[in-house]
C-alpha atoms as a PDB file:
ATOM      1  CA  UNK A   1       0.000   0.000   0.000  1.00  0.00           C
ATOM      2  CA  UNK A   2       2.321   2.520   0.489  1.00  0.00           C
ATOM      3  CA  UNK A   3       3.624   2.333  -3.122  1.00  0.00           C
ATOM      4  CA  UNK A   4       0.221   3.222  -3.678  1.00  0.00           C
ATOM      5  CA  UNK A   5       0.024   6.443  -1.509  1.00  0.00           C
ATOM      6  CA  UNK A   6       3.654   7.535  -2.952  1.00  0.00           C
ATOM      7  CA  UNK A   7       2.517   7.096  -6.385  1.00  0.00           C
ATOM      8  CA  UNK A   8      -0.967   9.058  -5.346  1.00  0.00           C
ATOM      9  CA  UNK A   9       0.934  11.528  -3.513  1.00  0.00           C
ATOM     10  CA  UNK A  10       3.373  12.609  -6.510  1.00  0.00           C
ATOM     11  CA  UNK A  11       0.086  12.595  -8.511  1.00  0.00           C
ATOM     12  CA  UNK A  12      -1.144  15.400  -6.529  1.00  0.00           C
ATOM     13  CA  UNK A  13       2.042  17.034  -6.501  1.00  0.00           C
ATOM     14  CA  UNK A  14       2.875  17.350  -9.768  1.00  0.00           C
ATOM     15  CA  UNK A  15      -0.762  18.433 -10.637  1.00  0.00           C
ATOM     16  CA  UNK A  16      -0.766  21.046  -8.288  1.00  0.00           C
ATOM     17  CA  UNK A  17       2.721  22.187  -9.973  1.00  0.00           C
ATOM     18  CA  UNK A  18       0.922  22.336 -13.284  1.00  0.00           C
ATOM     19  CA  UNK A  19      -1.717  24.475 -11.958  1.00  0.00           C
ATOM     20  CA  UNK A  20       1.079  26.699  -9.847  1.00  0.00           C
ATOM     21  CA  UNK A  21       2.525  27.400 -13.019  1.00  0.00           C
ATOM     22  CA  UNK A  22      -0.303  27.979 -15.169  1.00  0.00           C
ATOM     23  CA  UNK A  23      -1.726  30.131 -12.519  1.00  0.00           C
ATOM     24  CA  UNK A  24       1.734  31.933 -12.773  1.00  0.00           C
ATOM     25  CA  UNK A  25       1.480  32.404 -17.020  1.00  0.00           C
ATOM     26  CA  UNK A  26      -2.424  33.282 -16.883  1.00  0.00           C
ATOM     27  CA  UNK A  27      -2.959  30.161 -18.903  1.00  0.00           C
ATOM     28  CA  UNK A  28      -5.752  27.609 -19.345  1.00  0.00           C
ATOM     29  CA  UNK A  29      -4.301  24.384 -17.709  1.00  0.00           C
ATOM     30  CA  UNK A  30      -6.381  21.693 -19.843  1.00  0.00           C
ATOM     31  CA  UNK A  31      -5.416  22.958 -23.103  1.00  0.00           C
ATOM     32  CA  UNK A  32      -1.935  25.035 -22.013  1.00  0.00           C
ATOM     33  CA  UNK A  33      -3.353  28.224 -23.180  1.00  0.00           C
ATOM     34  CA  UNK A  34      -4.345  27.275 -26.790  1.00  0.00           C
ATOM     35  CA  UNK A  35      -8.407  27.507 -26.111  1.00  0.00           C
ATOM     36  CA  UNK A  36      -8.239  24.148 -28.134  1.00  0.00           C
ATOM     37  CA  UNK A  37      -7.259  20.587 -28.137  1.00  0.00           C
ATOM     38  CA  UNK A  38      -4.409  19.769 -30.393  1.00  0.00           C
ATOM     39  CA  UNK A  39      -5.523  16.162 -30.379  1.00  0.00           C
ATOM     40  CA  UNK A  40      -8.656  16.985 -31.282  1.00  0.00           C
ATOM     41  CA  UNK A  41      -7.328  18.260 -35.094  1.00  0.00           C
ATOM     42  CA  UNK A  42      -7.903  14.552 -36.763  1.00  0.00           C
ATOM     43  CA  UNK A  43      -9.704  13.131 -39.299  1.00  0.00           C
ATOM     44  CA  UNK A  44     -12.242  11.767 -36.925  1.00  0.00           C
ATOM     45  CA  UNK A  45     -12.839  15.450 -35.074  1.00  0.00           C
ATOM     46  CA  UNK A  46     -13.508  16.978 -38.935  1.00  0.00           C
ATOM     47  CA  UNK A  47     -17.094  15.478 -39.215  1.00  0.00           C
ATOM     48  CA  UNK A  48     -17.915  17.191 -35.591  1.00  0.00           C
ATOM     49  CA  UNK A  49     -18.699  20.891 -35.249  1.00  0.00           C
ATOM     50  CA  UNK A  50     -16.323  23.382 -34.347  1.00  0.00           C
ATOM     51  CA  UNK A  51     -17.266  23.266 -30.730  1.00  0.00           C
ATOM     52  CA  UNK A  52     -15.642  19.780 -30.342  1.00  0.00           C
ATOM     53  CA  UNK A  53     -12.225  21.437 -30.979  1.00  0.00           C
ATOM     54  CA  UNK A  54     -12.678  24.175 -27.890  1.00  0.00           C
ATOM     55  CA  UNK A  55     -11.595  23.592 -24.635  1.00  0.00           C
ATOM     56  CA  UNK A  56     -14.311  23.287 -22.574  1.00  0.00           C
ATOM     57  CA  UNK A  57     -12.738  24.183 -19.317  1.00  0.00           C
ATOM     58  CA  UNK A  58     -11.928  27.788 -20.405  1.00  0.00           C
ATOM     59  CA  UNK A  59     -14.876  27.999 -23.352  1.00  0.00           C
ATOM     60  CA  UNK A  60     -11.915  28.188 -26.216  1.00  0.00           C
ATOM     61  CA  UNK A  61     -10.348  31.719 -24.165  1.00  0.00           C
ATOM     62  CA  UNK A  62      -7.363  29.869 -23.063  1.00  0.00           C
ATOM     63  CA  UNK A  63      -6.958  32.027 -20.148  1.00  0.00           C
ATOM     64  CA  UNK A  64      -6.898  31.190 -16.339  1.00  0.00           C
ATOM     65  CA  UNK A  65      -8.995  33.192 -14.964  1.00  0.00           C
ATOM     66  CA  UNK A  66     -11.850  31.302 -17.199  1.00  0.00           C
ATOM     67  CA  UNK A  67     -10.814  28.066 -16.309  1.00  0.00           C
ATOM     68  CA  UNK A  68     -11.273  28.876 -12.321  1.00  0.00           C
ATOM     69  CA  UNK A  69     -14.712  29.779 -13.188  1.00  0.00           C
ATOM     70  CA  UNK A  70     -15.363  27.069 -14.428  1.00  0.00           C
ATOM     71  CA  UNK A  71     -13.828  25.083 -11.710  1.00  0.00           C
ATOM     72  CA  UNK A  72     -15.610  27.166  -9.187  1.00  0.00           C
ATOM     73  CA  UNK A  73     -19.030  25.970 -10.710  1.00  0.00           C
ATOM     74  CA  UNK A  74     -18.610  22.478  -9.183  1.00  0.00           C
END
């Protein structure tokens, strides 16, 4: 178990670096800023709307302050 809670523990570490730092830029952690998913540009994602391609943590802004409202909500 307590490979468990060391792997679970530098989890949460390293996630709350990624948010420290994109706190620190002003950046949208879930799509680093971009207000889109890069993965999301395939062949598959071209027979979807546009809104498929927005992040929908920050509605496409790519800005932090967006995506903590949106965390806020829940």
């Amino acid at each position: 178990m307590g490979l468990f809670n060391a792997l679970a523990e530098w989890r949460e570490a390293s996630h709350e670096k990624k948010i420290a730092r994109n706190r620190e830029r002003g950046t949208c952690p879930a799509c680093r800023g971009q207000g889109f998913y890069p993965l999301a540009a395939s062949e598959y994602m071209a027979f979807h709307s546009a809104d498929a391609y927005t992040c929908q943590h920050c509605s496409g802004s790519g800005l932090y302050a967006d995506w903590e409202r949106y965390q806020s909500q829940f």
